[in-house]
PDB file of N, CA and C in Angstrom:
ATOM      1  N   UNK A   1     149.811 -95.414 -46.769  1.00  0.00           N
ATOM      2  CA  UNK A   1     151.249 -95.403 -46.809  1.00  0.00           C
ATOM      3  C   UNK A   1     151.717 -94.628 -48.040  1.00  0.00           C
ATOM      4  N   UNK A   2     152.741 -94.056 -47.632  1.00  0.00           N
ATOM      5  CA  UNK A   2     153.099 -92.851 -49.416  1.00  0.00           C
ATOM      6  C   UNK A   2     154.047 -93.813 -50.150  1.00  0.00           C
ATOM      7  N   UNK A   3     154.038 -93.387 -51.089  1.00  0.00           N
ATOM      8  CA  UNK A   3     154.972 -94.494 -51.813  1.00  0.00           C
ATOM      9  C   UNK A   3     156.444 -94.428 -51.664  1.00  0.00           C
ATOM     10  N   UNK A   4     156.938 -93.224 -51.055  1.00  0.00           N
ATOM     11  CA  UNK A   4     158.357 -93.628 -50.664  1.00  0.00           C
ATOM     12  C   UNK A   4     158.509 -95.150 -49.612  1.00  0.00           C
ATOM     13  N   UNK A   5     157.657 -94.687 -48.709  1.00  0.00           N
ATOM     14  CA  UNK A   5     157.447 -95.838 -47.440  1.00  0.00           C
ATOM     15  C   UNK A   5     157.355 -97.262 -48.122  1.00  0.00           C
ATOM     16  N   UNK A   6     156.667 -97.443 -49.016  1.00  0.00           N
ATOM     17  CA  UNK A   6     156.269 -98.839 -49.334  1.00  0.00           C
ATOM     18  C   UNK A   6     157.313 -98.975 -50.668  1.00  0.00           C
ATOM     19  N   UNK A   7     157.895 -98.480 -51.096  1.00  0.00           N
ATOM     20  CA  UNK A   7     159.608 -98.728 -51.919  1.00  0.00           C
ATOM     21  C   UNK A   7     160.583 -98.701 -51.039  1.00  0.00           C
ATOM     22  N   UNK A   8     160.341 -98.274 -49.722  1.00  0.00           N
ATOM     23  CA  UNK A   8     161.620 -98.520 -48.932  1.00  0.00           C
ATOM     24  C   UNK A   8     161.523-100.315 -48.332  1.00  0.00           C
ATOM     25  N   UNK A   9     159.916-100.322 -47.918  1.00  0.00           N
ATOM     26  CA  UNK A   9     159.199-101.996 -47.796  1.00  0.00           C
ATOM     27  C   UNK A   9     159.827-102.678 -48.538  1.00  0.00           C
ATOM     28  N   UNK A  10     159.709-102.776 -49.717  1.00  0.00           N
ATOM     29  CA  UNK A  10     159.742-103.658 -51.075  1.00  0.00           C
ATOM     30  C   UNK A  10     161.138-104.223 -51.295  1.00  0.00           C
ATOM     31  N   UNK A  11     162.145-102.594 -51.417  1.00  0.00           N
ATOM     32  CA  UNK A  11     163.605-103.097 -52.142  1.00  0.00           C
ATOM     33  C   UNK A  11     163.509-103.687 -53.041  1.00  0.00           C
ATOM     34  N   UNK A  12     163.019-103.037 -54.013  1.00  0.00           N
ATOM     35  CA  UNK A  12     162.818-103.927 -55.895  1.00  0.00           C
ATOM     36  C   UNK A  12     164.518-103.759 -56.277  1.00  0.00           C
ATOM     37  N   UNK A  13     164.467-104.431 -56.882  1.00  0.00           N
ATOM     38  CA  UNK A  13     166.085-104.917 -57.560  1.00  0.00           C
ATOM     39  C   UNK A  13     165.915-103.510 -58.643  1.00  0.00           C
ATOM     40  N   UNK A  14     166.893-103.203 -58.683  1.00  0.00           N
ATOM     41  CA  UNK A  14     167.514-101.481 -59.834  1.00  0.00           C
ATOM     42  C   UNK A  14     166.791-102.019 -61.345  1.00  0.00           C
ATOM     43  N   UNK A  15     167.113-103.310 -61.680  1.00  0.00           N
ATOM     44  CA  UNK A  15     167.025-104.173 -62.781  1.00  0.00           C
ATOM     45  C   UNK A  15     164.955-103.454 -63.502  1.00  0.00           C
ATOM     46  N   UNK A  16     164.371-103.663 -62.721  1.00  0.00           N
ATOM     47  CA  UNK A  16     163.180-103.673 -62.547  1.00  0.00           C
ATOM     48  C   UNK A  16     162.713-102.269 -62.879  1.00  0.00           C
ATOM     49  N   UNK A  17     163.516-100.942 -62.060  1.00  0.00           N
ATOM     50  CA  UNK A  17     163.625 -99.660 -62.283  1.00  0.00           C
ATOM     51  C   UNK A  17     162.349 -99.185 -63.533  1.00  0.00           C
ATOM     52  N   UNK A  18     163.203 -99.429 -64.761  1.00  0.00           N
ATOM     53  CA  UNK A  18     162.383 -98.821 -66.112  1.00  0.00           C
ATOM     54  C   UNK A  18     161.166 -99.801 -66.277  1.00  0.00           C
ATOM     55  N   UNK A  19     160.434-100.981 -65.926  1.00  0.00           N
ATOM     56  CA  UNK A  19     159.361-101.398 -66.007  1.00  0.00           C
ATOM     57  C   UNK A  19     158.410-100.852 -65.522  1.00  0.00           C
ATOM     58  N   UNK A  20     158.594-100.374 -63.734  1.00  0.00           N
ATOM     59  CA  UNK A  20     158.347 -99.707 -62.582  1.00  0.00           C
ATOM     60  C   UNK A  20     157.558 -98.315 -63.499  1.00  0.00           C
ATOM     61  N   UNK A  21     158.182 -97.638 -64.065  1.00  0.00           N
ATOM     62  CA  UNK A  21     158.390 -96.176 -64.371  1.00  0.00           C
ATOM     63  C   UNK A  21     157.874 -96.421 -65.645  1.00  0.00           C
ATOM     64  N   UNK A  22     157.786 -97.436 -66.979  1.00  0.00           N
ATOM     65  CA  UNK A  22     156.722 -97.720 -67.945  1.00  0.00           C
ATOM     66  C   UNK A  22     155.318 -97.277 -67.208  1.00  0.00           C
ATOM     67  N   UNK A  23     155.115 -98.841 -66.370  1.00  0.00           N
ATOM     68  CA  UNK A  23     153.916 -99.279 -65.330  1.00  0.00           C
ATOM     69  C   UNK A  23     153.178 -97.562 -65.223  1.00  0.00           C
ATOM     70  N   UNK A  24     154.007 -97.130 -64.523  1.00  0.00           N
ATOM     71  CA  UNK A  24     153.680 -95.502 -63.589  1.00  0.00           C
ATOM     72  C   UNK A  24     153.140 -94.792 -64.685  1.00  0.00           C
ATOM     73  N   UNK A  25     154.101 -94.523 -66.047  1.00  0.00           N
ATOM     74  CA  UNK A  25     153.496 -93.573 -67.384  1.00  0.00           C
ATOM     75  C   UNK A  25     152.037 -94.158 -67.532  1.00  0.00           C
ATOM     76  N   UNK A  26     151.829 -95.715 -67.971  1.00  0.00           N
ATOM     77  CA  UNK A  26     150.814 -95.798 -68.654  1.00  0.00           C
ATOM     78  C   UNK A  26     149.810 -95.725 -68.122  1.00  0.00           C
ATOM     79  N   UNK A  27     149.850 -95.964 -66.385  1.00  0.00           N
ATOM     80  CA  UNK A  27     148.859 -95.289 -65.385  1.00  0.00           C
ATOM     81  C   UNK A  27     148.312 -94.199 -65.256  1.00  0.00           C
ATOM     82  N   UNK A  28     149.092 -92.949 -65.284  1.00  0.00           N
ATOM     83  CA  UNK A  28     149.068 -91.378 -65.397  1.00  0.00           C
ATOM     84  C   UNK A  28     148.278 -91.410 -66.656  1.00  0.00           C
ATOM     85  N   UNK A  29     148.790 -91.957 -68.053  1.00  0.00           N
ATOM     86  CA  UNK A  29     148.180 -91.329 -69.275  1.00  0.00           C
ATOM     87  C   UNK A  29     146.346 -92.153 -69.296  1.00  0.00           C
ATOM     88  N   UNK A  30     146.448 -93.363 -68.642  1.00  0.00           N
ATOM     89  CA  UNK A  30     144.949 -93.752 -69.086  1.00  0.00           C
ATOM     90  C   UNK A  30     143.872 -93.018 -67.959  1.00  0.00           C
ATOM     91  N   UNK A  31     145.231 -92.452 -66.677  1.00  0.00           N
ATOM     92  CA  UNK A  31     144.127 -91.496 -65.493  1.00  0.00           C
ATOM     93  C   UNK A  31     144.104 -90.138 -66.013  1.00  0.00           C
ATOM     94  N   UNK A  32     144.633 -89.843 -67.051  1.00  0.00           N
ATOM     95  CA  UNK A  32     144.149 -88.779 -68.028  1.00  0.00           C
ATOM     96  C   UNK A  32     143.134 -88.557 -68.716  1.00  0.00           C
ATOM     97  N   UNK A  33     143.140 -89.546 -69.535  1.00  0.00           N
ATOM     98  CA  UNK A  33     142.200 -90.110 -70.521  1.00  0.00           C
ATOM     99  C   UNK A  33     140.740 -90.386 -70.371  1.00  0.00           C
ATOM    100  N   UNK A  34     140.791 -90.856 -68.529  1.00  0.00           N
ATOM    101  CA  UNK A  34     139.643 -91.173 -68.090  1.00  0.00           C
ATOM    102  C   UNK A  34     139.159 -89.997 -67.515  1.00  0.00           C
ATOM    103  N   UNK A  35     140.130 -89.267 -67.372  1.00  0.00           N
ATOM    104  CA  UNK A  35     139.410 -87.498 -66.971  1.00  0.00           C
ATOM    105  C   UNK A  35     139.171 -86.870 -67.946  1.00  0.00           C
ATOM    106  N   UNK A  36     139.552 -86.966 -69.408  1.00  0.00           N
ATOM    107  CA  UNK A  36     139.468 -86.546 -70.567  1.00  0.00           C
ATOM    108  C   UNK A  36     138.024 -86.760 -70.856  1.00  0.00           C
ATOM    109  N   UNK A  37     137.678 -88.142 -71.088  1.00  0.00           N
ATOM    110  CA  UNK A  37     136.180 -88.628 -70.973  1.00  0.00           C
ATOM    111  C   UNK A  37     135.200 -88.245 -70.213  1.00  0.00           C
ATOM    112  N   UNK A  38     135.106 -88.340 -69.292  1.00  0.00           N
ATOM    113  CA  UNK A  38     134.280 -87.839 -67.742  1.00  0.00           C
ATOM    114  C   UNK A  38     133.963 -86.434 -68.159  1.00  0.00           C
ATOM    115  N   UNK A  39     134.571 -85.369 -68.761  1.00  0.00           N
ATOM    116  CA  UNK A  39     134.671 -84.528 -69.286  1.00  0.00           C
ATOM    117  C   UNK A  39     133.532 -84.261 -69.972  1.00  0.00           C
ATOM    118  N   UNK A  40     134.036 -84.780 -71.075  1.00  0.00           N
ATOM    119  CA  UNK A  40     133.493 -84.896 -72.899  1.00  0.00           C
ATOM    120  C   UNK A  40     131.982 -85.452 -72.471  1.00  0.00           C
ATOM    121  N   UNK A  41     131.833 -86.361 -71.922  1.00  0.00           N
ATOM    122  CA  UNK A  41     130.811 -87.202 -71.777  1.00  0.00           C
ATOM    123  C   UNK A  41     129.593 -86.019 -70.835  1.00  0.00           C
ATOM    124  N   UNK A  42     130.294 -85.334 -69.794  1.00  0.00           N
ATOM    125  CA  UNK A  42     129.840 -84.327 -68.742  1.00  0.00           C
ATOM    126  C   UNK A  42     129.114 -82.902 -69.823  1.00  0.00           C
ATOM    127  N   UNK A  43     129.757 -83.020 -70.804  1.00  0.00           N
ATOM    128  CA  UNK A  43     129.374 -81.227 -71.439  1.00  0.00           C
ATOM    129  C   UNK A  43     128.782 -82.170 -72.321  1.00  0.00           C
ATOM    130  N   UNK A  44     128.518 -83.215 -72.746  1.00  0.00           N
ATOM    131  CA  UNK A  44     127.273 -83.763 -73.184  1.00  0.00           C
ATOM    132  C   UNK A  44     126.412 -83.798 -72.730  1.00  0.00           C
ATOM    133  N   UNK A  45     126.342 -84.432 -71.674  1.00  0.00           N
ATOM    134  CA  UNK A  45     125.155 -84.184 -71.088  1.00  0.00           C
ATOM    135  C   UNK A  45     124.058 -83.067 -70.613  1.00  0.00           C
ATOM    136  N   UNK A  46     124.957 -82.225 -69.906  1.00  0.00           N
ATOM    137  CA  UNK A  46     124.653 -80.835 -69.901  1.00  0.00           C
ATOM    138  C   UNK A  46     123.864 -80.602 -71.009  1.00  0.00           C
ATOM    139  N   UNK A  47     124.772 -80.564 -72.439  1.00  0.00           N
ATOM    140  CA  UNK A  47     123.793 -79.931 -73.994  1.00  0.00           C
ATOM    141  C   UNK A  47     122.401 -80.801 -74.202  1.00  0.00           C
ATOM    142  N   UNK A  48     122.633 -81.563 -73.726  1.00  0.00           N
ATOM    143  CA  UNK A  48     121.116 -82.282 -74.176  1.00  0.00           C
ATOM    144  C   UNK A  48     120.200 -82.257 -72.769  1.00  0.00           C
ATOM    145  N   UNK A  49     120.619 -82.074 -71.911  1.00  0.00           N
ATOM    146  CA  UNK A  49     119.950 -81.805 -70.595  1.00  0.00           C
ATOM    147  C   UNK A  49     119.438 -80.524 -70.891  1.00  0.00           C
ATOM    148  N   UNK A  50     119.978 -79.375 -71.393  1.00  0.00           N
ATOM    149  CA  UNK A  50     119.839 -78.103 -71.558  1.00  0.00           C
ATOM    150  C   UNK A  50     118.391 -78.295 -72.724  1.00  0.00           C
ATOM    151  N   UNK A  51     118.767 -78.813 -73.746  1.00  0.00           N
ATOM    152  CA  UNK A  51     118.094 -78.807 -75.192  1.00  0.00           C
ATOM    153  C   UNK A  51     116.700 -79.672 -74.675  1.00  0.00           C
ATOM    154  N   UNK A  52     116.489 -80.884 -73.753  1.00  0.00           N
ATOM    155  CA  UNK A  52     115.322 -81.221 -73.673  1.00  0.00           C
ATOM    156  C   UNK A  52     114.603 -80.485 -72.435  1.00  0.00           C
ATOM    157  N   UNK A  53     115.323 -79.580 -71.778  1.00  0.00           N
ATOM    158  CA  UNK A  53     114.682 -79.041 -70.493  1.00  0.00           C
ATOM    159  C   UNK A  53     114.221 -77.146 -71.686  1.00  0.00           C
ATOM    160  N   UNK A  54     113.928 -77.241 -72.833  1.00  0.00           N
ATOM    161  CA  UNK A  54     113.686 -76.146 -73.398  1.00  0.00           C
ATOM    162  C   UNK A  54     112.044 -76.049 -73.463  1.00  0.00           C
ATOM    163  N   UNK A  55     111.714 -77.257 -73.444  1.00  0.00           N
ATOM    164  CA  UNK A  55     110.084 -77.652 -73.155  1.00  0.00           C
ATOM    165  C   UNK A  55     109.762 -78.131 -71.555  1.00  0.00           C
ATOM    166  N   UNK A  56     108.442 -77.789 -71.227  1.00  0.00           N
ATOM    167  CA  UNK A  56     107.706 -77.799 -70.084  1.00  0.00           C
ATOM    168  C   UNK A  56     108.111 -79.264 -69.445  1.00  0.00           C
ATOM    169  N   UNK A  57     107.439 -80.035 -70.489  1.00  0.00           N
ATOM    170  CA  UNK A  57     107.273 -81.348 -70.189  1.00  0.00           C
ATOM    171  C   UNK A  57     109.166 -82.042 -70.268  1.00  0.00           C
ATOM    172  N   UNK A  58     109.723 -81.293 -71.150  1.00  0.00           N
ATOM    173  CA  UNK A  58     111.484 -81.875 -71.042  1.00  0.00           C
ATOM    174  C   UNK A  58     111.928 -81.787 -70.146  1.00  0.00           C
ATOM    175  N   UNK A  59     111.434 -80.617 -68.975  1.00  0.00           N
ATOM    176  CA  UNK A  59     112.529 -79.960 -68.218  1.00  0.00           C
ATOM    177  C   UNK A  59     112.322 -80.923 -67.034  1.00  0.00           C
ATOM    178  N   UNK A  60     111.508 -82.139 -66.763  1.00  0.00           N
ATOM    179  CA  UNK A  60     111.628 -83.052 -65.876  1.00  0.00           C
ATOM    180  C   UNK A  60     112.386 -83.987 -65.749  1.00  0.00           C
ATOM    181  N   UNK A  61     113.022 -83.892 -67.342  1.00  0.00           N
ATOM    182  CA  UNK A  61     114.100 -85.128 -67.359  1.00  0.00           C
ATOM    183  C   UNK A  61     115.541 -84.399 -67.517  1.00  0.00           C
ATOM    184  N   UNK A  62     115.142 -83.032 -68.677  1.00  0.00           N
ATOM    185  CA  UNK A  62     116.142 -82.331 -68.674  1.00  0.00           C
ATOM    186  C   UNK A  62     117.165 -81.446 -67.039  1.00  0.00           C
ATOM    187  N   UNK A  63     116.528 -80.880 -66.754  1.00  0.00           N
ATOM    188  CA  UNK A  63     117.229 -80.368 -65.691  1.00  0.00           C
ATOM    189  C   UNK A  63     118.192 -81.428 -64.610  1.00  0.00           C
ATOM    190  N   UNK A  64     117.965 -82.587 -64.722  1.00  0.00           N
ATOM    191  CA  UNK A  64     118.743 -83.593 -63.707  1.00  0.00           C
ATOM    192  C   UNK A  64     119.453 -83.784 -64.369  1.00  0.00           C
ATOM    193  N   UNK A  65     119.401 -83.941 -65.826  1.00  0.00           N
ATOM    194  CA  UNK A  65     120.531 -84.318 -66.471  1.00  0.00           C
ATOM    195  C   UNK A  65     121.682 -83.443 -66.578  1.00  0.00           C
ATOM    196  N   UNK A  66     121.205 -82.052 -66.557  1.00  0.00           N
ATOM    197  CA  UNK A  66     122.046 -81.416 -67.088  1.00  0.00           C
ATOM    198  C   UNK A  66     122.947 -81.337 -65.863  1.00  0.00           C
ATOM    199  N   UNK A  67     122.149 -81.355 -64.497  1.00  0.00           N
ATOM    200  CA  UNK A  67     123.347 -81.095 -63.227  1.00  0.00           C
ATOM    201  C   UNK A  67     123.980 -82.317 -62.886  1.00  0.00           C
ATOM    202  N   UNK A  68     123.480 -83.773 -63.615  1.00  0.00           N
ATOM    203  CA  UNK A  68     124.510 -85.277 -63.475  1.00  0.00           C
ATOM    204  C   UNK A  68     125.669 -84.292 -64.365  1.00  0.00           C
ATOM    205  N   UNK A  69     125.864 -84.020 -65.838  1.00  0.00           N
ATOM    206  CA  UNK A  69     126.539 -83.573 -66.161  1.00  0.00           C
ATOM    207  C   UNK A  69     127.311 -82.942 -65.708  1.00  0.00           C
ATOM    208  N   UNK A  70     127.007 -81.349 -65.269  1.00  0.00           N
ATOM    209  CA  UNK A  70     127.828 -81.016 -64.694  1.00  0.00           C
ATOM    210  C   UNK A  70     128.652 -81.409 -63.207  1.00  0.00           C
ATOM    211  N   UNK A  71     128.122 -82.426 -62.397  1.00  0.00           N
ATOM    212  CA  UNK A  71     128.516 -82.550 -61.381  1.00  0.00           C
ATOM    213  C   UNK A  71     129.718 -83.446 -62.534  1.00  0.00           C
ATOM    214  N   UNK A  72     129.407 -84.646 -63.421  1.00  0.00           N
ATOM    215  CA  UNK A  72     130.565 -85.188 -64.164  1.00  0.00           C
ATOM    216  C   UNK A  72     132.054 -84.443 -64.417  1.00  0.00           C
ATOM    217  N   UNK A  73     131.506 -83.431 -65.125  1.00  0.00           N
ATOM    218  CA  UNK A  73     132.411 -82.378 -65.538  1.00  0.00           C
ATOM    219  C   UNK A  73     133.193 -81.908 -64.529  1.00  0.00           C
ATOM    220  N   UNK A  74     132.697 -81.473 -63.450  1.00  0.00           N
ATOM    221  CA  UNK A  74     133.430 -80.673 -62.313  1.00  0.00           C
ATOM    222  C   UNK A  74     134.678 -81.994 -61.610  1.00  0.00           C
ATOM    223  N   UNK A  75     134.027 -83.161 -61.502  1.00  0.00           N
ATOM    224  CA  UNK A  75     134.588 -84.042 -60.870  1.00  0.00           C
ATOM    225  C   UNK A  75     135.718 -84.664 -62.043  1.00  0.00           C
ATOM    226  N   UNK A  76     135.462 -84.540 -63.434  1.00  0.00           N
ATOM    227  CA  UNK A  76     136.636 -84.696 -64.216  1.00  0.00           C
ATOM    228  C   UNK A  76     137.612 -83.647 -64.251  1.00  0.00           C
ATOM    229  N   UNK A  77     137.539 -82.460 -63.765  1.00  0.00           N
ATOM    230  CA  UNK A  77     138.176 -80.847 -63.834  1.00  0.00           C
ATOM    231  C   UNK A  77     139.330 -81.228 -62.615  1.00  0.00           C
ATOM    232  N   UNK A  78     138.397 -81.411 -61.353  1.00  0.00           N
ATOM    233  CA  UNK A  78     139.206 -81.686 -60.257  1.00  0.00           C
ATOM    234  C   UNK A  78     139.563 -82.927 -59.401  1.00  0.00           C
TER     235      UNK A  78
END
């Protein structure tokens, strides 16, 4: 259901309005934040996926890591 549909459901009292629209900001900024991370955490991984896959014996642990990473990264991008 889109959210016009389910505010037409509801009929919240006007009163309520700016709580509604707090609620909504602090949602958006922590679904930021958590893409911000997913990120940061993603091109970490990658660098040390990269740095232990520089040896024979690294590159068994390294190379998966580095593409968990980037699959992280891509999925925090989009």
């Amino acid at each position: 259901m889109t959210h016009a549909h389910i505010r037409r459901r509801l009929r919240l009292h006007w009163a309520l309005w700016p709580f509604i629209m707090l609620w909504k900001l602090l949602a958006t900024i922590v679904a930021m934040v958590g893409r911000l991370v997913a990120i940061l955490v993603g091109l970490t991984l990658m660098l040390v996926g990269f740095l232990i896959s520089l040896t024979i014996v690294g590159a068994i642990v390294g190379i998966p890591l580095f593409i968990v990473g980037l699959l992280l990264t891509l999925k925090g991008i989009f």
